[in-house]
C-alpha atoms as a PDB file:
ATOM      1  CA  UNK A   1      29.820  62.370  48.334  1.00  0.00           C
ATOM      2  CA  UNK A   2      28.204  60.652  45.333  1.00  0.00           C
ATOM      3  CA  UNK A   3      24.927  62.054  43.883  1.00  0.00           C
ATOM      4  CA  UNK A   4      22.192  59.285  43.641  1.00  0.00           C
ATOM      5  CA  UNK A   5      19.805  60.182  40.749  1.00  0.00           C
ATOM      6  CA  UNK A   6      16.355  58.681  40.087  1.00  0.00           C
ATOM      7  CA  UNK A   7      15.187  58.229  36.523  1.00  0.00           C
ATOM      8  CA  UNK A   8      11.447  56.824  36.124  1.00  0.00           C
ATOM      9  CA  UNK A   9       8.448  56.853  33.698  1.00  0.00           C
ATOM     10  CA  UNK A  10       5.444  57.324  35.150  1.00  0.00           C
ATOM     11  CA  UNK A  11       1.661  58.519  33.911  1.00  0.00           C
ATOM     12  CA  UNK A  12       0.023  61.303  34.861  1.00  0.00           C
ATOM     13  CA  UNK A  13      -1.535  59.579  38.291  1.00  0.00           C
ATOM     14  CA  UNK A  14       1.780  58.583  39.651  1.00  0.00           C
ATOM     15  CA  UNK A  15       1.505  55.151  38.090  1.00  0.00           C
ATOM     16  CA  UNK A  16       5.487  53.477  37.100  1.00  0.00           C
ATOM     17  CA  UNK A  17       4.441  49.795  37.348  1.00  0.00           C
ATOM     18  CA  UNK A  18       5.720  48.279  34.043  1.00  0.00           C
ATOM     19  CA  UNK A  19       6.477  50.851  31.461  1.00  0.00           C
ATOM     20  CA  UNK A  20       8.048  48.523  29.273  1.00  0.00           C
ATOM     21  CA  UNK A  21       6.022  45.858  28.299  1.00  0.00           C
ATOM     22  CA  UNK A  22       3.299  43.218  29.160  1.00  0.00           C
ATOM     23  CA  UNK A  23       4.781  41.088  31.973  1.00  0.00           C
ATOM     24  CA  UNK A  24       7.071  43.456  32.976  1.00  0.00           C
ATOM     25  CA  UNK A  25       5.311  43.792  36.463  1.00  0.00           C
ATOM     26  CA  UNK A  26       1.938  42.602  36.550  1.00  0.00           C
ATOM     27  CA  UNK A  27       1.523  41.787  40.360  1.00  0.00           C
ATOM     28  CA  UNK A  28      -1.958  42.976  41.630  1.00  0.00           C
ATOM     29  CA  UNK A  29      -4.093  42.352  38.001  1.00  0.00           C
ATOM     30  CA  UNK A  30      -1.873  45.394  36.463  1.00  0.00           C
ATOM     31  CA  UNK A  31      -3.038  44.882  32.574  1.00  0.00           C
ATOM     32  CA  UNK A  32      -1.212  47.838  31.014  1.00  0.00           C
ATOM     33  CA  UNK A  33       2.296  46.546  30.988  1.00  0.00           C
ATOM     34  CA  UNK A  34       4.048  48.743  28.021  1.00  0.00           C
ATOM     35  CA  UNK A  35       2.102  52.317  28.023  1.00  0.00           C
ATOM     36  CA  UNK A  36       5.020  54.115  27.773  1.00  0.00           C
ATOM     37  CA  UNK A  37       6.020  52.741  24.555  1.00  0.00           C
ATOM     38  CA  UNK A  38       3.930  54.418  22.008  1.00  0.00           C
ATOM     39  CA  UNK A  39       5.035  57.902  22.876  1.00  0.00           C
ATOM     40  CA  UNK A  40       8.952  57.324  22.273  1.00  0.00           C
ATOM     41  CA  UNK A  41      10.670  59.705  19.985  1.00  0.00           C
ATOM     42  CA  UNK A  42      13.522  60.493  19.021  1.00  0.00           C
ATOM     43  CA  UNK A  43      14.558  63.579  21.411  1.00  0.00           C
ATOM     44  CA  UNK A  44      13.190  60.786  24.448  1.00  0.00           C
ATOM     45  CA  UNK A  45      16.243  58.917  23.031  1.00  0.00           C
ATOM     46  CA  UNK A  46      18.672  62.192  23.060  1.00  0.00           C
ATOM     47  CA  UNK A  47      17.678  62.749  26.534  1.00  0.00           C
ATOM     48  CA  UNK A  48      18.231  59.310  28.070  1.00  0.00           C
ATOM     49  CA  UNK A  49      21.547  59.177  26.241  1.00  0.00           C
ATOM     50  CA  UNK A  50      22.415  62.178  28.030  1.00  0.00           C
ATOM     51  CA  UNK A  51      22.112  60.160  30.836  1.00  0.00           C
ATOM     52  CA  UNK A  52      24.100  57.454  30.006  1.00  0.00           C
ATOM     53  CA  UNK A  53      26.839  59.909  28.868  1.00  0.00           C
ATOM     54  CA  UNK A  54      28.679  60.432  32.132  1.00  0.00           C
ATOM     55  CA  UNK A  55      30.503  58.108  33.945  1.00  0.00           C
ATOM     56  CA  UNK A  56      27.746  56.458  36.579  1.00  0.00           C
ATOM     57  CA  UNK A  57      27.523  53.029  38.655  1.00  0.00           C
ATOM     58  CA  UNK A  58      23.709  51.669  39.271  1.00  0.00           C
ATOM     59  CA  UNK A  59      21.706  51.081  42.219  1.00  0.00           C
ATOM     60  CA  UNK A  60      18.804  48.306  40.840  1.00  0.00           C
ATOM     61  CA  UNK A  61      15.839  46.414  42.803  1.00  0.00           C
ATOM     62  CA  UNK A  62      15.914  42.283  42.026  1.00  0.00           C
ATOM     63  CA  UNK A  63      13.405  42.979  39.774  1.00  0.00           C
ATOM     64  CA  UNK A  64      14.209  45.901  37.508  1.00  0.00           C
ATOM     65  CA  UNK A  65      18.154  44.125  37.919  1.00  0.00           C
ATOM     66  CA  UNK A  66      16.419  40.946  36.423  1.00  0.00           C
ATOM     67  CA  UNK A  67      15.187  42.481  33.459  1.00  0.00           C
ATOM     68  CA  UNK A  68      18.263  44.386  32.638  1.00  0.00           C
ATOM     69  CA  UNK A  69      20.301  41.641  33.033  1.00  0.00           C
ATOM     70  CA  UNK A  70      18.160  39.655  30.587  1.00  0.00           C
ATOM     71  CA  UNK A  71      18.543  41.774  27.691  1.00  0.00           C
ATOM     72  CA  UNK A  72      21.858  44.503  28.358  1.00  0.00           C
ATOM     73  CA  UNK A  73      24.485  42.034  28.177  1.00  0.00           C
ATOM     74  CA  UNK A  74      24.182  40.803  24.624  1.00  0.00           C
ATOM     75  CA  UNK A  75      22.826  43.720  23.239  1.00  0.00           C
ATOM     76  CA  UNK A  76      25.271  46.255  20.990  1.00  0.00           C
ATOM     77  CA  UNK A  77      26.805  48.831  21.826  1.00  0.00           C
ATOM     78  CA  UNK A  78      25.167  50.947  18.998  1.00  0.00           C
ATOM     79  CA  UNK A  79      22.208  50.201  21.135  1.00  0.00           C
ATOM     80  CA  UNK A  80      23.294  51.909  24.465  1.00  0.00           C
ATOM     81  CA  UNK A  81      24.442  49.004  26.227  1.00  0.00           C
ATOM     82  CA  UNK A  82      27.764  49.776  26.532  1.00  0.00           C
ATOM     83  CA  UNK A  83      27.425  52.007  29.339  1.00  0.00           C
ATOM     84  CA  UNK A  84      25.174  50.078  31.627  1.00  0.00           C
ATOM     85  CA  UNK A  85      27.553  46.975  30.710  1.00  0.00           C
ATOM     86  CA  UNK A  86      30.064  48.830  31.902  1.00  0.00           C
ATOM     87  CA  UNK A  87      28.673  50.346  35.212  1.00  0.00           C
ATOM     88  CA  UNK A  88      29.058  48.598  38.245  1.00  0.00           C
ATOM     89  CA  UNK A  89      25.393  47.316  39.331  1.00  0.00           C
ATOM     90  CA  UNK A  90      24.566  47.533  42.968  1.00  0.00           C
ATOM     91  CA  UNK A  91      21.287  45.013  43.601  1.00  0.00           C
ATOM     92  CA  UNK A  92      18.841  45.254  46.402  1.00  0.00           C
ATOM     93  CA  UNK A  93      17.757  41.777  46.849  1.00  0.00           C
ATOM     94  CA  UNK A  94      16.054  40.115  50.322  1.00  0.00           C
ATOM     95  CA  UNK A  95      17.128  36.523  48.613  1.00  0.00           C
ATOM     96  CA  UNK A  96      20.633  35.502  47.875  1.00  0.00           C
ATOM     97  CA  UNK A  97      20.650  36.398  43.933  1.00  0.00           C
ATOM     98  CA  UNK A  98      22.810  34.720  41.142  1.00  0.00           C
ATOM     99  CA  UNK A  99      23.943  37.860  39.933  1.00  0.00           C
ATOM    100  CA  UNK A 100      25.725  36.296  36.555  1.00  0.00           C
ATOM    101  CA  UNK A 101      25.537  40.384  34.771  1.00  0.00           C
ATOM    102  CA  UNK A 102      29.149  41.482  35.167  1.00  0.00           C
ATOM    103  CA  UNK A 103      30.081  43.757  37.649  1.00  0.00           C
ATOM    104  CA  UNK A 104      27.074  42.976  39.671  1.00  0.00           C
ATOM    105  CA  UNK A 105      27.264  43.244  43.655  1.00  0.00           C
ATOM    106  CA  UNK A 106      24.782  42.932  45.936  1.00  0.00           C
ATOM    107  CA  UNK A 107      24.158  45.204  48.444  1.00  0.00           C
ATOM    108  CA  UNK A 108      24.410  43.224  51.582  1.00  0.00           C
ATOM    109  CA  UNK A 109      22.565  44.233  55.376  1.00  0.00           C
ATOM    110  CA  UNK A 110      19.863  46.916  55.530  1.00  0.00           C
ATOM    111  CA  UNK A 111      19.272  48.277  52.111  1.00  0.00           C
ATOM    112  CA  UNK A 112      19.291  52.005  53.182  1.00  0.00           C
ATOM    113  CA  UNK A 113      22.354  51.459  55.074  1.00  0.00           C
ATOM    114  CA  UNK A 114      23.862  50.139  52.350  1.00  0.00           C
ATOM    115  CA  UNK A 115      23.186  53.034  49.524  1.00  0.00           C
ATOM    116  CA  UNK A 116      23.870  55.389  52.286  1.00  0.00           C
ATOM    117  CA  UNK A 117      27.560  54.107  52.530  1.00  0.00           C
ATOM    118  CA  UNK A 118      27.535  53.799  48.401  1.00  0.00           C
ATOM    119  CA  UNK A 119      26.705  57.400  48.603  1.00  0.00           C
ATOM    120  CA  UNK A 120      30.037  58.010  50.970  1.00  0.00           C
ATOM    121  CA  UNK A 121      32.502  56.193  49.067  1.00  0.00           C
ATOM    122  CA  UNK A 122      34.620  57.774  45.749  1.00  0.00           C
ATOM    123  CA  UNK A 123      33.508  56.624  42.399  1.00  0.00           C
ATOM    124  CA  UNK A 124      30.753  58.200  40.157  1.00  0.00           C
ATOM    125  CA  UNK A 125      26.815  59.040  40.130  1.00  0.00           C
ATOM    126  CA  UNK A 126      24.875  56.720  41.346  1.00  0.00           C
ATOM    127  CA  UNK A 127      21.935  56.282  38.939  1.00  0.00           C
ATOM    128  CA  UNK A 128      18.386  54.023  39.748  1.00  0.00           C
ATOM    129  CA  UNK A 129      16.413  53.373  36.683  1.00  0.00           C
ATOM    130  CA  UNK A 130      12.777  51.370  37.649  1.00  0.00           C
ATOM    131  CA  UNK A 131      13.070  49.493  40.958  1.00  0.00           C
ATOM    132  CA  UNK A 132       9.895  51.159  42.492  1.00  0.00           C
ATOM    133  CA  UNK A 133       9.778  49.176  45.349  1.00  0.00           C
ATOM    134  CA  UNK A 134      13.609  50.381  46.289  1.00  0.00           C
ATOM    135  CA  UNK A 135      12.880  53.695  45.451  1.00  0.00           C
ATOM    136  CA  UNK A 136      10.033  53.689  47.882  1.00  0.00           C
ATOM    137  CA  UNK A 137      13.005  52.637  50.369  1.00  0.00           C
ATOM    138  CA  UNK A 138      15.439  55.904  49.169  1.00  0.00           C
ATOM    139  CA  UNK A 139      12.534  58.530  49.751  1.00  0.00           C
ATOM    140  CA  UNK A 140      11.641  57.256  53.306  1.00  0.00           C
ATOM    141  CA  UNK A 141      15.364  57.359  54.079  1.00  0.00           C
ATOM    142  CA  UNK A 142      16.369  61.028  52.664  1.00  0.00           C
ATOM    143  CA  UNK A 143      18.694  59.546  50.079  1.00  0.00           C
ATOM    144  CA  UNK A 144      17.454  60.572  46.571  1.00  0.00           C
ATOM    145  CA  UNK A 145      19.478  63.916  45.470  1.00  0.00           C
ATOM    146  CA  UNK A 146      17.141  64.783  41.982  1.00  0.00           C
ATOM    147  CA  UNK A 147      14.390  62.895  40.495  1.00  0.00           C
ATOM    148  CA  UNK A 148      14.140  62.868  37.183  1.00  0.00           C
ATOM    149  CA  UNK A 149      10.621  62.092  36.018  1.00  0.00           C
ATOM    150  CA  UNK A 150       9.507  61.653  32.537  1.00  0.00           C
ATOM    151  CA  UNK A 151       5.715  62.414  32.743  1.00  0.00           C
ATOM    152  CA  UNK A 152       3.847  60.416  30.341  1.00  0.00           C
ATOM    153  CA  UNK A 153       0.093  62.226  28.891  1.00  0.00           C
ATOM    154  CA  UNK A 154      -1.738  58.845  29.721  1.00  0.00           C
ATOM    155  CA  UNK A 155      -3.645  58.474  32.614  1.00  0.00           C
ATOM    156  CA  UNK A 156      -3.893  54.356  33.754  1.00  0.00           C
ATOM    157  CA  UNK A 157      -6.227  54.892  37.445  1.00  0.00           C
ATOM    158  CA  UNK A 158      -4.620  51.881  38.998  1.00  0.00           C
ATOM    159  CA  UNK A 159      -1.061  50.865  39.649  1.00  0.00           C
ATOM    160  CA  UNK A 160       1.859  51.164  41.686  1.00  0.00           C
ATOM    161  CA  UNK A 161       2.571  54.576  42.333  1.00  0.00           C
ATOM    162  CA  UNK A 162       6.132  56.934  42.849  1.00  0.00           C
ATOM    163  CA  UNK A 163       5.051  59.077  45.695  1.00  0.00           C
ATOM    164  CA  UNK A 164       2.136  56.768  47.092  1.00  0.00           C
ATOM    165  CA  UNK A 165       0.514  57.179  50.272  1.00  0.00           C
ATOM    166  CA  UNK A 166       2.640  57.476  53.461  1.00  0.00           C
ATOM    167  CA  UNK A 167       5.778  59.316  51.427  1.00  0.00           C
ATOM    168  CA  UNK A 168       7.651  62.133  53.513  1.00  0.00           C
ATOM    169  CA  UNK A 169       6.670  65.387  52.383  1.00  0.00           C
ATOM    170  CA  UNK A 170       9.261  67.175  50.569  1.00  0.00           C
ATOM    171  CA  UNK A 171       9.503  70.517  48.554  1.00  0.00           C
ATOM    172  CA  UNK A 172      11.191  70.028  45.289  1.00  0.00           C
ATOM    173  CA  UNK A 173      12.876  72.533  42.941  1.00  0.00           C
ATOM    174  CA  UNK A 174      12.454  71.960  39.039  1.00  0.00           C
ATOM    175  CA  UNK A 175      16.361  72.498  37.690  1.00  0.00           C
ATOM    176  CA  UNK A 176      15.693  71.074  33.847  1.00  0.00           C
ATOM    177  CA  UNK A 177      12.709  70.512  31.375  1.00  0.00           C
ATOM    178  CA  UNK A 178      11.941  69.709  28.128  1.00  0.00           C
ATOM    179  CA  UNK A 179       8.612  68.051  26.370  1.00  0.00           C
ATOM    180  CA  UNK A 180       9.374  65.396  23.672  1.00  0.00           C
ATOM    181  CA  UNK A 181       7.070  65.377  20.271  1.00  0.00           C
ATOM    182  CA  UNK A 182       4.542  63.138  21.590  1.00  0.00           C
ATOM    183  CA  UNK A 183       4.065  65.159  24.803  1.00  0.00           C
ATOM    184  CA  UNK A 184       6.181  63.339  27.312  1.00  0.00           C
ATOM    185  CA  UNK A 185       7.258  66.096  30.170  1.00  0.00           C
ATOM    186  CA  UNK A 186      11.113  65.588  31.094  1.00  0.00           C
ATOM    187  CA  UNK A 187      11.775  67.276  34.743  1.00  0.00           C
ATOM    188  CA  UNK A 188      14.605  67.197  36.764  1.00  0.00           C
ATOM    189  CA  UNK A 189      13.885  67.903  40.524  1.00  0.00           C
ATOM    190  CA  UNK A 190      15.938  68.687  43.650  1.00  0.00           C
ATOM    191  CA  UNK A 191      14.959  68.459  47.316  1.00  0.00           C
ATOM    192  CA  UNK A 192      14.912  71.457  49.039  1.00  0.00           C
ATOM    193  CA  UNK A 193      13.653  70.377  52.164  1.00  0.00           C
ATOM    194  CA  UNK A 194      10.634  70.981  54.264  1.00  0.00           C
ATOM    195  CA  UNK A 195       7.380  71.965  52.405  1.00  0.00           C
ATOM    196  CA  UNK A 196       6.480  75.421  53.215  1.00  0.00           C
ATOM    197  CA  UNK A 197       2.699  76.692  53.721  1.00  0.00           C
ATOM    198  CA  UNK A 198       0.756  79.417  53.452  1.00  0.00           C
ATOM    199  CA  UNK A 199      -2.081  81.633  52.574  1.00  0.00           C
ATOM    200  CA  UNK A 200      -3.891  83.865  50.278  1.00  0.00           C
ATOM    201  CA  UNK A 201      -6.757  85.099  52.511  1.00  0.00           C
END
């Protein structure tokens, strides 16, 4: 069984819509494309190379798959893009993409179906980097095996959000952390299954 990890940048509210830049995502009269980028340093870079380190294949929305494929492909390798160039993309797409990134395949039927089966077959991690609408999918399905959230100190008040409204409730156990220079939180979470309650009267 391959592990399927989540990496995403989000603010302190949730928010992950466009991290990168202006015009990243700017559906619904989002106006703070790029406020992740101020805080990078260089143990943000250590940590995301970690990442990259291991053998992994990719799981990508249309959208975040779009982006990559606009920049990854020519950049060099002293840059990191050797191993998402050499990853196997798997792209969630209701359309009938031209997916011209090599080693691009799109996942064909019902999405969660799909991953599930990814998740089933040999071959390494399975890694999802942006994409919030398909991660949205992966929660409601019970197919994410650690989140790994980068907590950004900014707080935006509007915005799409990881765990909006209507996500399953799940009890998560913190397995890594670190804090970069500029105060971004690094946590890596497993599910652990139902949240448990209780009380201190």
């Amino acid at each position: 069984m391959r592990k399927l990890l989540v990496t995403t940048f989000m603010t302190l509210d949730g928010v992950v819509q466009a991290p990168g830049g202006p015009g990243e995502d700017d559906s619904g009269g989002f106006v703070f494309g790029g406020w992740s980028f101020t805080y990078w340093d260089d143990l943000m870079g250590q940590k995301m190379a970690e990442t990259m380190g291991l053998p992994f294949d990719l799981v990508l929305g249309r959208r975040t798959y779009d982006i990559f494929a606009g920049y990854w492909p020519t950049a060099p390798d002293d840059a990191g893009g050797k191993p998402l160039n050499d990853a196997t993309k798997y792209v969630a797409s209701r359309g009938r993409p031209s997916l011209t990134w090599e080693r691009s395949v799109q996942i064909e039927g019902d999405v969660a179906d799909g991953v599930a089966a990814l998740k089933r077959s040999d071959g390494p991690e399975l890694q999802v980097h942006g994409s919030g609408n398909l991660i949205q999918t992966l929660m409601a399905n019970d197919l994410v095996d650690e989140y790994r959230l980068w907590v950004f100190p900014v707080v935006l008040g509007s915005g799409k959000r990881l765990f909006a409204d209507g996500t399953i409730p799940k009890a998560l156990r913190l397995v890594d952390s670190t804090v970069s220079t500029t105060g971004v939180v690094i946590g890596s979470y497993e599910p652990t299954g139902e949240v448990q309650i209780g009380s201190f009267a």
